[in-house]
N, C-alpha and C. Protein backbone atom coordinates (compact mmCIF):
# COMPACT_ATOMS: atom_id res chain seq x y z
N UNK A 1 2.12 -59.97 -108.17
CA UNK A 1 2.76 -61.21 -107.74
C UNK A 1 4.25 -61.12 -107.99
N UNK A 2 5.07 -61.77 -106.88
CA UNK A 2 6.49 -61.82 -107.08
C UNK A 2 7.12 -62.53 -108.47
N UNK A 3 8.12 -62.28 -108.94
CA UNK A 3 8.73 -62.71 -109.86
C UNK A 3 9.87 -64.30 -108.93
N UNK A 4 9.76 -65.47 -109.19
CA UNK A 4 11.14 -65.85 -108.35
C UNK A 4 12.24 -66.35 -109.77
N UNK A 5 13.27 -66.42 -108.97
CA UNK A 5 14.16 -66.98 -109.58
C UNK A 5 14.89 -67.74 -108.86
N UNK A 6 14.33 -68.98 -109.03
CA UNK A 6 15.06 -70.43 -108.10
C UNK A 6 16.04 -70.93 -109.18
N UNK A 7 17.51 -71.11 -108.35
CA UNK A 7 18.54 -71.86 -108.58
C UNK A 7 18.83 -73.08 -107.76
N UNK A 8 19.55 -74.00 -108.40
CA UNK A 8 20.22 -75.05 -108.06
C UNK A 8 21.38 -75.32 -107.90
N UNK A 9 22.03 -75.71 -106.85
CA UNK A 9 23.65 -75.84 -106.76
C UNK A 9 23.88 -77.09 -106.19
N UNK A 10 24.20 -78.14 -106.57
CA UNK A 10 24.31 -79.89 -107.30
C UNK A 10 23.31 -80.11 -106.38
N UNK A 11 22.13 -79.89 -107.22
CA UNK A 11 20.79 -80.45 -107.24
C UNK A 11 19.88 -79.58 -108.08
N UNK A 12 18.96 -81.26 -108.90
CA UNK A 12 18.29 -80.60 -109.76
C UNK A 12 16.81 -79.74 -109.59
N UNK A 13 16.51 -78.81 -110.15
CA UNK A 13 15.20 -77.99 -109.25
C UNK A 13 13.88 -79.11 -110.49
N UNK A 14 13.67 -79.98 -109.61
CA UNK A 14 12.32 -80.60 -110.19
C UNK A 14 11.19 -79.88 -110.44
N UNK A 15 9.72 -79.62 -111.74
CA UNK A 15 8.81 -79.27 -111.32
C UNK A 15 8.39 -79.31 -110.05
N UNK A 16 8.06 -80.61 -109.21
CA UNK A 16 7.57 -80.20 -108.09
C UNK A 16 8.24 -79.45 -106.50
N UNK A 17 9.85 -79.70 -106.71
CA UNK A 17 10.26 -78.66 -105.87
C UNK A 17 10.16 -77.26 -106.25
N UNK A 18 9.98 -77.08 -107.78
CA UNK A 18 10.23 -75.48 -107.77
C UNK A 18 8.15 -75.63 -107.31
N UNK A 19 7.20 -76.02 -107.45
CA UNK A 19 5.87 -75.29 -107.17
C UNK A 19 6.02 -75.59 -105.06
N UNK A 20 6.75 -76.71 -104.71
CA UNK A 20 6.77 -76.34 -103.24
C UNK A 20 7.83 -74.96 -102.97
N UNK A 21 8.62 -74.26 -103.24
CA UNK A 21 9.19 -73.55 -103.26
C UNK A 21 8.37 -72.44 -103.91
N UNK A 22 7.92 -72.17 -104.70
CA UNK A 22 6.84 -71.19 -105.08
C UNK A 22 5.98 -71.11 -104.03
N UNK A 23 5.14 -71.99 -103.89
CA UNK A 23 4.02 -72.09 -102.75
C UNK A 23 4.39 -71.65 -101.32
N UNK A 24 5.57 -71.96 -100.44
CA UNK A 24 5.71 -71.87 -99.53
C UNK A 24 6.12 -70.52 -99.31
N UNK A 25 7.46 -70.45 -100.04
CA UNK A 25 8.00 -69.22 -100.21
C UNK A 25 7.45 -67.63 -100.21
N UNK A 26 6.35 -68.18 -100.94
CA UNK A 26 5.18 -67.25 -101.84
C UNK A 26 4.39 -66.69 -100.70
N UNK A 27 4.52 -67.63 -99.44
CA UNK A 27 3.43 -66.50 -98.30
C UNK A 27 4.01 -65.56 -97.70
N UNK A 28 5.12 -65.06 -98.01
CA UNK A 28 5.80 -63.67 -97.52
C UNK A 28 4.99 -62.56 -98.11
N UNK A 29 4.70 -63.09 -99.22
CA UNK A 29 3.91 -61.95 -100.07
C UNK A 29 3.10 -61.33 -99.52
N UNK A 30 1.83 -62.18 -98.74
CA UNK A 30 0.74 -61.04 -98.47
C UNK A 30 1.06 -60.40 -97.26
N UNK A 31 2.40 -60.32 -96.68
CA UNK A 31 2.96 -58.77 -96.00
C UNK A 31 3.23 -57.81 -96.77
N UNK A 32 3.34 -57.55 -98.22
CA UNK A 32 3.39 -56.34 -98.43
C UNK A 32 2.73 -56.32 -100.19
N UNK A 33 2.03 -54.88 -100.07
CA UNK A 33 1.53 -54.75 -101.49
C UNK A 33 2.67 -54.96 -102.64
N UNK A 34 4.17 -54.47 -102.55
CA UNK A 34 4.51 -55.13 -103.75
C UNK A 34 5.85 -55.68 -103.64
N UNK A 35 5.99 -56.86 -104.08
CA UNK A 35 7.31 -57.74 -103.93
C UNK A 35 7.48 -57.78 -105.46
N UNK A 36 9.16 -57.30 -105.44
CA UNK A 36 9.45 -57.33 -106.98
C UNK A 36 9.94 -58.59 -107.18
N UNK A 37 11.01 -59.06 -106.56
CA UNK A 37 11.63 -60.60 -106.88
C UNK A 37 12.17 -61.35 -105.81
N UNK A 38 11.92 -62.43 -105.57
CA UNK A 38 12.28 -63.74 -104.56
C UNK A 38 13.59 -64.48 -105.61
N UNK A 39 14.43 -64.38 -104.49
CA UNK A 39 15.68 -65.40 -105.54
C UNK A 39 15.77 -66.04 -104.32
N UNK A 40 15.75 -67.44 -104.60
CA UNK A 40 15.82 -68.72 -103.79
C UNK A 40 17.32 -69.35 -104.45
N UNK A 41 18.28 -69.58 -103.37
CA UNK A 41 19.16 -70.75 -103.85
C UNK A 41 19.16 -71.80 -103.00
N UNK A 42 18.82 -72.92 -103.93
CA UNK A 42 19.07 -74.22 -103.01
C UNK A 42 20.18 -75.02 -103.35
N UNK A 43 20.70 -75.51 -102.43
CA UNK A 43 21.95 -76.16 -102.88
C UNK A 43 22.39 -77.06 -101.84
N UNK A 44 23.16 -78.68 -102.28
CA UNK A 44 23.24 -79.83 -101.37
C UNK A 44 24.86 -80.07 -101.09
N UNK A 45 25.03 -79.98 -100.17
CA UNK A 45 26.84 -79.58 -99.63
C UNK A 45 26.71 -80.68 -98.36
N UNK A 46 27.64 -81.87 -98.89
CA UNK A 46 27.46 -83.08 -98.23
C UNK A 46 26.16 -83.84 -97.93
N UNK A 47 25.73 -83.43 -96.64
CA UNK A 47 24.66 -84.13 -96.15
C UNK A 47 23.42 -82.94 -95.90
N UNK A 48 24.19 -81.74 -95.87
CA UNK A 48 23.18 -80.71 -96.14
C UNK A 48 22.64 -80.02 -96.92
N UNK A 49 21.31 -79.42 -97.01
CA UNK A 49 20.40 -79.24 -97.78
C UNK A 49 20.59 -78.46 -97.54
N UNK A 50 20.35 -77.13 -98.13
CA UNK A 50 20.73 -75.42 -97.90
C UNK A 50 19.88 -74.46 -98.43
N UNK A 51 18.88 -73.85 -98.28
CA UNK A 51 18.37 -72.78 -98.70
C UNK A 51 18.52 -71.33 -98.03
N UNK A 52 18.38 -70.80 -99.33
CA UNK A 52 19.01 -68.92 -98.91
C UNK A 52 17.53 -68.37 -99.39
N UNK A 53 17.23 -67.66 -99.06
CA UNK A 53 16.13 -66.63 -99.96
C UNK A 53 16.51 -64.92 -99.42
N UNK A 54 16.55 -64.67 -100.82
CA UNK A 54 16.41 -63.01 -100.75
C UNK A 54 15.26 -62.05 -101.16
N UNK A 55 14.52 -61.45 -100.70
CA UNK A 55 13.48 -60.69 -101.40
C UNK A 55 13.69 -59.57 -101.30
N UNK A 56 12.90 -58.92 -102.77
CA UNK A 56 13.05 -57.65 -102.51
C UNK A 56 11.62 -56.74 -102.51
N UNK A 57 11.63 -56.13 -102.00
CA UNK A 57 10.09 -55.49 -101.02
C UNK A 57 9.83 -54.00 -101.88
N UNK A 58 8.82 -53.45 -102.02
CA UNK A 58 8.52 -52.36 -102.62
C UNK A 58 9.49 -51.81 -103.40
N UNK A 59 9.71 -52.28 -104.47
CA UNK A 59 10.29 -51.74 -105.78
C UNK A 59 12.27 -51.35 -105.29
N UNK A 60 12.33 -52.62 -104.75
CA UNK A 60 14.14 -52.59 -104.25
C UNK A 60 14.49 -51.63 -103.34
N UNK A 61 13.26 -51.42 -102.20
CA UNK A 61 13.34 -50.64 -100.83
C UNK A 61 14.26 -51.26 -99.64
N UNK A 62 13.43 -52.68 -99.88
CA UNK A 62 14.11 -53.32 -98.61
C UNK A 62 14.23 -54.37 -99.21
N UNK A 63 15.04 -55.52 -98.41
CA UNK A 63 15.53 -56.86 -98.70
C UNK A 63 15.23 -57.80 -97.58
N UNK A 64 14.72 -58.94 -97.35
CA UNK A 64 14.78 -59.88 -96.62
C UNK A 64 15.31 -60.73 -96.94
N UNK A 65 16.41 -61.68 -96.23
CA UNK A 65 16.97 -62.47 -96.17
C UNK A 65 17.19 -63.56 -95.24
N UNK A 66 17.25 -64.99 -95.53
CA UNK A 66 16.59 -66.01 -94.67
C UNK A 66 17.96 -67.28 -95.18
N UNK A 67 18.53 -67.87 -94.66
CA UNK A 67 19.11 -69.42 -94.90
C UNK A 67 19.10 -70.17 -93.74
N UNK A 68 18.60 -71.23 -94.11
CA UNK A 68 18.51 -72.55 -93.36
C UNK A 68 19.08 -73.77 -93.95
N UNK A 69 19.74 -74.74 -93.34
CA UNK A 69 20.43 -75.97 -93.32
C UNK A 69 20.05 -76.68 -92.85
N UNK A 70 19.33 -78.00 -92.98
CA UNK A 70 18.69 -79.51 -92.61
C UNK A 70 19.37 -80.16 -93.53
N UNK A 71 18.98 -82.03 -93.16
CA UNK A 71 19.05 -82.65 -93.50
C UNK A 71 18.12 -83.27 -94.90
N UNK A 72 17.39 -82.29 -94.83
CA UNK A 72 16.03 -82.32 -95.51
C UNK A 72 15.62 -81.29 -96.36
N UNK A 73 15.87 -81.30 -97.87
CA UNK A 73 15.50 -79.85 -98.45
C UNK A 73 13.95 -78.92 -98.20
N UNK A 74 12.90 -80.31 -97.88
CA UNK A 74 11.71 -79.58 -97.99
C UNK A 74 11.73 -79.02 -96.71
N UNK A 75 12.19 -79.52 -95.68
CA UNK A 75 12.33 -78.55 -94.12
C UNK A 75 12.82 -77.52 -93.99
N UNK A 76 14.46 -77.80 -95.03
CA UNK A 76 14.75 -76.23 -94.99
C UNK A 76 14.03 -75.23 -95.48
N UNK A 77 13.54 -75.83 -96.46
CA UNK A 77 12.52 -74.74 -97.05
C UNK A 77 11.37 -74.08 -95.82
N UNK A 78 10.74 -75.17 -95.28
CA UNK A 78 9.84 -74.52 -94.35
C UNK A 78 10.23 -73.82 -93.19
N UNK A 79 11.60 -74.18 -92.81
CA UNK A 79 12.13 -73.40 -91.74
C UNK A 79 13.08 -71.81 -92.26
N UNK A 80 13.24 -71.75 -93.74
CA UNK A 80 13.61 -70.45 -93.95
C UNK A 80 12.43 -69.49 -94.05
N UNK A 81 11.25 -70.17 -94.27
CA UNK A 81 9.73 -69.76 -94.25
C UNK A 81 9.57 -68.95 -93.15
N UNK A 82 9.63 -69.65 -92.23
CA UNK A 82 9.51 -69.74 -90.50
C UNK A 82 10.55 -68.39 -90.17
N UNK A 83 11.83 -68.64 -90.13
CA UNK A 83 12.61 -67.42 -90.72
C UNK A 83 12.16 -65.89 -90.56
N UNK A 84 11.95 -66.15 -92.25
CA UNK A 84 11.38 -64.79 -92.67
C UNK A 84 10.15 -64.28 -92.18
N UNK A 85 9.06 -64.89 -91.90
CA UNK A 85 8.29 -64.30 -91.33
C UNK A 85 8.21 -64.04 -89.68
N UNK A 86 9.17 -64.57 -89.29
CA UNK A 86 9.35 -64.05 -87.76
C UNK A 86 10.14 -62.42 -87.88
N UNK A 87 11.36 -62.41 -88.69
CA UNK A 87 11.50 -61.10 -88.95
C UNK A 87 10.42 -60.45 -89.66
N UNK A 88 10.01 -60.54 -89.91
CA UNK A 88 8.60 -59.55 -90.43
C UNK A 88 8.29 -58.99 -89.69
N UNK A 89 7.72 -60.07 -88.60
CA UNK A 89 6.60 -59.78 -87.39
C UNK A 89 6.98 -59.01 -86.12
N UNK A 90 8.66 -59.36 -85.95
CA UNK A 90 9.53 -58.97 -85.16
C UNK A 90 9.73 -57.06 -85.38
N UNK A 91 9.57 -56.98 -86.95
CA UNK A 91 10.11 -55.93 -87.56
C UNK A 91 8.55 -54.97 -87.80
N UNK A 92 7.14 -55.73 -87.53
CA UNK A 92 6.23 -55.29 -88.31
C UNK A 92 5.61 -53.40 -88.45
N UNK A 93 6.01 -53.05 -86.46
CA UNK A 93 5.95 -51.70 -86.14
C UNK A 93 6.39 -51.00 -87.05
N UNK A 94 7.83 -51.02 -87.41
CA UNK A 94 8.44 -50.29 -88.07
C UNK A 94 8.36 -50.51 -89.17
N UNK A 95 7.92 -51.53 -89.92
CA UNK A 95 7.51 -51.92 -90.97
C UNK A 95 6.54 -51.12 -91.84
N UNK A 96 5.47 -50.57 -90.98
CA UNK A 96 4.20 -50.57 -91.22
C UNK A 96 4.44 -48.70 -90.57
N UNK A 97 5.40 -48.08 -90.20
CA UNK A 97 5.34 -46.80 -90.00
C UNK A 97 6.28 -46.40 -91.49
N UNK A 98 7.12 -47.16 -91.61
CA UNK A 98 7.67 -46.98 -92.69
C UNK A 98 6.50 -47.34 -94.46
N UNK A 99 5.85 -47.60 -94.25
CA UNK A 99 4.92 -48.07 -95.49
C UNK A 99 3.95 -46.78 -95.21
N UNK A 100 3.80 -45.98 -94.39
CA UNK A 100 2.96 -45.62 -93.77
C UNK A 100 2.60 -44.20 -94.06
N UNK A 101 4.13 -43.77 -93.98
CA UNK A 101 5.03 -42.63 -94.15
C UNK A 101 5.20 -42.09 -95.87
N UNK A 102 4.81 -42.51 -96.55
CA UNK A 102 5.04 -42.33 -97.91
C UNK A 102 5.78 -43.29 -98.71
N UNK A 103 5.36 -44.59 -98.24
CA UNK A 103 5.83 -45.69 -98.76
C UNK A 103 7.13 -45.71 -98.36
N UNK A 104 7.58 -46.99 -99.75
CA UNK A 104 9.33 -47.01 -99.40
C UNK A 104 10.27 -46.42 -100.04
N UNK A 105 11.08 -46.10 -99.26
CA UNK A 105 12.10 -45.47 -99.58
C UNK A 105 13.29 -45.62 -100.57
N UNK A 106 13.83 -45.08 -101.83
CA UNK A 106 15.01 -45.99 -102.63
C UNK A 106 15.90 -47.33 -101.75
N UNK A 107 16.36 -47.76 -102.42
CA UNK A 107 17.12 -48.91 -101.71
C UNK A 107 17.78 -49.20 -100.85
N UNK A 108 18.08 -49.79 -99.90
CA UNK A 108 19.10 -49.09 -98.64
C UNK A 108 20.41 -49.99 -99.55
N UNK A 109 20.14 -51.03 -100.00
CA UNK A 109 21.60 -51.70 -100.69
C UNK A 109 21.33 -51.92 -102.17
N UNK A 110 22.34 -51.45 -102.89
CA UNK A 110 22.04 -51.89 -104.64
C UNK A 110 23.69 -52.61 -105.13
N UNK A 111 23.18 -53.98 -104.67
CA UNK A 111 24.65 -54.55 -105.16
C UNK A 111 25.08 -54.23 -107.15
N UNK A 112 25.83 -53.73 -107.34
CA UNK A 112 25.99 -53.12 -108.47
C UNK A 112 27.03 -54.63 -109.28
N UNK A 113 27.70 -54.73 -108.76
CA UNK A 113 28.41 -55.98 -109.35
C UNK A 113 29.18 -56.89 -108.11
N UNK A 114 29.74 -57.80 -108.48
CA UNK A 114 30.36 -58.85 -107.41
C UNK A 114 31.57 -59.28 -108.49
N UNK A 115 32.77 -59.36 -107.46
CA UNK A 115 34.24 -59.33 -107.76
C UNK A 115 34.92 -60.73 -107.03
N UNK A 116 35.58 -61.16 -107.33
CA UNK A 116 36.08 -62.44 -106.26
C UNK A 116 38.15 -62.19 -106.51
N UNK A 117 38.56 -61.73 -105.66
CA UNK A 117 39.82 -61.71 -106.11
C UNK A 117 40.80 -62.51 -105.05
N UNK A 118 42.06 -63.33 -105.53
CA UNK A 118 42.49 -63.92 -104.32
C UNK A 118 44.00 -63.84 -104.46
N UNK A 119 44.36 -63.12 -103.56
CA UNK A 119 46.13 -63.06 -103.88
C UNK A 119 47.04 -63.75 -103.10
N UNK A 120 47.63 -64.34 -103.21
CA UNK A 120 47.94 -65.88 -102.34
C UNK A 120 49.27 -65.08 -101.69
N UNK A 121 50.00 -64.19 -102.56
CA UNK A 121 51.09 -63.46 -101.70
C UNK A 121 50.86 -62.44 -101.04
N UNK A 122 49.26 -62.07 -100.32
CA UNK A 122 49.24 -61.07 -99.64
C UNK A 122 48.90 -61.99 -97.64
N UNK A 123 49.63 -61.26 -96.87
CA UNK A 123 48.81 -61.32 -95.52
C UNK A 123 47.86 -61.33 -95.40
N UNK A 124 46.78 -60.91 -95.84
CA UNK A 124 45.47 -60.94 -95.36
C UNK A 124 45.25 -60.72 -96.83
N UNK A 125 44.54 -61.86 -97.56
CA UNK A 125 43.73 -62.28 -99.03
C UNK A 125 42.77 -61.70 -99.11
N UNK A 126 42.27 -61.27 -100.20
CA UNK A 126 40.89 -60.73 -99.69
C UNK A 126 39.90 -61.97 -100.91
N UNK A 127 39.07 -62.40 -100.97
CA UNK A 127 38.36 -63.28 -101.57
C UNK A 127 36.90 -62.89 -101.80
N UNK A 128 36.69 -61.75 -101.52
CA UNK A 128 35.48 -61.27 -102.26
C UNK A 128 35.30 -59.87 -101.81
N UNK A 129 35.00 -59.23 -103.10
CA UNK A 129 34.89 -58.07 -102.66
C UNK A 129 32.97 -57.73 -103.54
N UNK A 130 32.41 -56.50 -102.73
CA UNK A 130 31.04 -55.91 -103.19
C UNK A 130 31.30 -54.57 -103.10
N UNK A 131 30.24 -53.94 -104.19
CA UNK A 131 29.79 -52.40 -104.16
C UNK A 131 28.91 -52.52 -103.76
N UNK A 132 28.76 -51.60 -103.16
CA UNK A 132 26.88 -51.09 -103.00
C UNK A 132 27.04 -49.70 -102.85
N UNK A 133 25.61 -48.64 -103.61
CA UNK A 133 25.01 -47.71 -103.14
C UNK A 133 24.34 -47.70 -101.71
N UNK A 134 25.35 -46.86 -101.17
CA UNK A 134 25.01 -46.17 -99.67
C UNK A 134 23.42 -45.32 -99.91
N UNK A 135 22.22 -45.41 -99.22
CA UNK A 135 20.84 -45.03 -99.30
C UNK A 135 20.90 -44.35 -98.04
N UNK A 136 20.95 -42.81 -98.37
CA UNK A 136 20.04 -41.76 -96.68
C UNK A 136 19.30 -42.89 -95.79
N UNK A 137 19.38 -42.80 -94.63
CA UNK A 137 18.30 -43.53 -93.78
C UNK A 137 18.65 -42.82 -92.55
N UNK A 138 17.84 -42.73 -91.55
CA UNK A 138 18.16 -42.67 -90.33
C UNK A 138 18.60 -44.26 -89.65
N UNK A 139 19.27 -43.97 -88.15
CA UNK A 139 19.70 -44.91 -87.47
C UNK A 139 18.91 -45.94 -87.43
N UNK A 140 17.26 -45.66 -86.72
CA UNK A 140 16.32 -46.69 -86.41
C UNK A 140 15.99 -47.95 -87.82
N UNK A 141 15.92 -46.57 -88.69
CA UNK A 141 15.66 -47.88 -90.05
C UNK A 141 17.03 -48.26 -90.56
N UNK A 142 18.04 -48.22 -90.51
CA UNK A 142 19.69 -48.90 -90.23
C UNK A 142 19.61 -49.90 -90.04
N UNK A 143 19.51 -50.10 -88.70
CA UNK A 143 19.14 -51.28 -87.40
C UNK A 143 18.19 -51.89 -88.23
N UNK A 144 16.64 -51.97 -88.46
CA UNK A 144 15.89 -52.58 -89.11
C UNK A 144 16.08 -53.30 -90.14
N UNK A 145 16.99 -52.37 -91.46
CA UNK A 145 17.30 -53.19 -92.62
C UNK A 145 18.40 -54.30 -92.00
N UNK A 146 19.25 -53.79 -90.86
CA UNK A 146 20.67 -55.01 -90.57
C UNK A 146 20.12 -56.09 -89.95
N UNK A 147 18.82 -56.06 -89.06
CA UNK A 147 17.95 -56.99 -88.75
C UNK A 147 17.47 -57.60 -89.84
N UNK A 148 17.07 -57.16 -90.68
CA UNK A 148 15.93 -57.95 -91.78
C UNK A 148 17.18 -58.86 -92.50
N UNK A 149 17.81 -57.99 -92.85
CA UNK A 149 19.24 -58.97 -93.14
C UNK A 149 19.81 -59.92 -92.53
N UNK A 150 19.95 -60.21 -91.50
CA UNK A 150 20.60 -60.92 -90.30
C UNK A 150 21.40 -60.94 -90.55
N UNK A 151 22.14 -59.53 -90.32
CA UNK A 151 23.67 -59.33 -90.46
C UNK A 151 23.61 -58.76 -89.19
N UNK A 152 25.58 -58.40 -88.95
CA UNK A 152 25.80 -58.20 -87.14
C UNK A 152 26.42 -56.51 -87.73
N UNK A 153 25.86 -56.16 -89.19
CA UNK A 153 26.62 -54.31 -89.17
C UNK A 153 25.41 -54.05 -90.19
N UNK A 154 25.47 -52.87 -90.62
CA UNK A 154 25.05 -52.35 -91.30
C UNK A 154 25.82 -51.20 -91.79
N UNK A 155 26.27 -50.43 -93.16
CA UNK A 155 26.70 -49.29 -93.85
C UNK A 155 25.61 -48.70 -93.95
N UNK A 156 25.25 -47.40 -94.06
CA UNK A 156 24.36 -46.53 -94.35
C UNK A 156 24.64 -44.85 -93.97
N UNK A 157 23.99 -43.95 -94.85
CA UNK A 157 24.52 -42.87 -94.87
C UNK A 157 23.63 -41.79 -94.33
N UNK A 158 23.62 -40.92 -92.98
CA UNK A 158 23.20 -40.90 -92.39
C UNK A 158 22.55 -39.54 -93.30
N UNK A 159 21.13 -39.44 -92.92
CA UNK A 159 20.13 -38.80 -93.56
C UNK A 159 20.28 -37.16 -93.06
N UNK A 160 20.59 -37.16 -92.18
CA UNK A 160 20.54 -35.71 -91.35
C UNK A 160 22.63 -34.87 -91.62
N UNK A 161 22.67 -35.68 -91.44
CA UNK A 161 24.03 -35.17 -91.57
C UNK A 161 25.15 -35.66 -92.99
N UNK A 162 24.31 -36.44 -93.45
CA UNK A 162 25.22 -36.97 -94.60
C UNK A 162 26.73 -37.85 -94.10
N UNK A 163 26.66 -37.88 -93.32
CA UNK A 163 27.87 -39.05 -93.35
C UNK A 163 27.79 -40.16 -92.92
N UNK A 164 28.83 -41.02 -93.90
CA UNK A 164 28.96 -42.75 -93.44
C UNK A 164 28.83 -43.30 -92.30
N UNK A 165 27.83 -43.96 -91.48
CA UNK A 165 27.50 -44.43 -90.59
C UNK A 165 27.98 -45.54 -91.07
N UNK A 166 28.24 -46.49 -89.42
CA UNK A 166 28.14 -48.46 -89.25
C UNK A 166 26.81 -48.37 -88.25
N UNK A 167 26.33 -49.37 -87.88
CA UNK A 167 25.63 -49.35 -86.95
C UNK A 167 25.95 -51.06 -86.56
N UNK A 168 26.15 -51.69 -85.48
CA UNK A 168 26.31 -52.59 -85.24
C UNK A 168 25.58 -53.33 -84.18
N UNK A 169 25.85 -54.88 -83.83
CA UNK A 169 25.37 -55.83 -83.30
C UNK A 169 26.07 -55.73 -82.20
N UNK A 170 26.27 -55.37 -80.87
CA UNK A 170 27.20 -55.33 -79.27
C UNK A 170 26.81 -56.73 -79.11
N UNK A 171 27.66 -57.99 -78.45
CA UNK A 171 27.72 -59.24 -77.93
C UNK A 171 26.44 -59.28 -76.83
N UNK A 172 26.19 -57.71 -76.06
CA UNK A 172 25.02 -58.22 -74.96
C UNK A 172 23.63 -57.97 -75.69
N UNK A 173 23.51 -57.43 -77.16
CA UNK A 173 22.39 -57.37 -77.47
C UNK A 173 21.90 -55.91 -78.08
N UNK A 174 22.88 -55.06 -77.14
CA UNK A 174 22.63 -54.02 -77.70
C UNK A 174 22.96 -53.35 -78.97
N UNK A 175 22.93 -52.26 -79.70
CA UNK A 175 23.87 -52.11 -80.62
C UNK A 175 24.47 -50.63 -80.66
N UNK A 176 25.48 -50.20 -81.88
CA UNK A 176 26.37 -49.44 -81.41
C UNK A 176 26.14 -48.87 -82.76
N UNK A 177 26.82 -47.18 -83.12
CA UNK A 177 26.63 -46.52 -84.04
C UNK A 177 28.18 -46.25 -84.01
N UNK A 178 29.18 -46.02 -85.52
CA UNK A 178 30.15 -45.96 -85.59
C UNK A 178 29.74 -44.68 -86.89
N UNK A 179 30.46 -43.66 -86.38
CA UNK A 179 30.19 -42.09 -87.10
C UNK A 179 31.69 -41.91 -87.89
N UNK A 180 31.99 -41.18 -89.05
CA UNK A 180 33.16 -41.02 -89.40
C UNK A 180 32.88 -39.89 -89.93
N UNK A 181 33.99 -39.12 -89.37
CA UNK A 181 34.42 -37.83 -90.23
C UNK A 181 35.41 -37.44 -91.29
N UNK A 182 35.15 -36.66 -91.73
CA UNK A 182 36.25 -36.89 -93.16
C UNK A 182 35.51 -36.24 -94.50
């Protein structure tokens, strides 16, 4: 069983929101034999209700990630639900060749620490910066983890040749591979 770790950001996590948040949350699980940890943040920013969820899938292989905004915390909750398991299902082929194959693979992202820096006399500020360990993958599972993410790039280091790949989101749908030499 998953470990979660639900937070609150100005709002308090009641017994019974954290067991609807356990409960709901909690049916991602029986897609895969082992989920190490669900971190849920909920948090109320004006009139909106906000939930994020991150999981992490066979021993910090993969990550799913889900946020939704209503008016309504318990909706968001059910619609980041809704969410995540459409990428699942969306993702399940490859999902399930990848589990398939000799399980999962080390991590494709290991955020190592988080930095926030802001320099008010520069042109372009930068206001947050991340590390991560770059993980071998090929292109196809690239694309997959930047999907499961619902992000529009992905970093990853290409398995065959060893170098820093992007792989990206194109405006018509398609996507694009950005190779660097060096």
């Amino acid at each position: 069983m998953a470990t979660f770790n639900i937070r609150g950001k100005n709002i308090e996590i009641t017994p019974p929101l954290r067991e609807y948040v356990e409960k709901r949350v909690g049916k991602i699980t029986k897609y895969f034999d082992i989920m190490d940890e669900i971190s849920v943040l909920l948090s109320v920013e004006k009139e909106r209700q906000i939930v994020e969820v991150t999981a992490e899938v066979g021993r910090g292989g993969l990550i799913l990630r889900g946020q939704e905004s209503t008016g309504d915390m318990y909706t968001s909750i059910d619609l980041v639900v809704e969410k995540l398991e459409r990428q699942i299902h969306k993702q399940k082929t490859r999902l399930e060749r990848r589990f398939r194959n000799g399980g999962m693979r080390a991590e494709a992202f290991a955020e190592s620490k988080l930095q926030v820096e802001h320099d008010d006399d520069s042109d372009y500020p930068i206001v947050k910066t991340k590390h991560f360990v770059v993980k071998p993958m090929d292109v196809q599972e690239a694309i997959m983890q930047m999907n499961l993410l619902n992000h529009n790039f992905f970093v990853f280091r290409d398995a065959t040749t060893e170098q820093i790949c992007v792989v990206y989101k194109r405006t018509a749908g398609a996507y694009g591979l950005l190779e660097f030499d060096g």
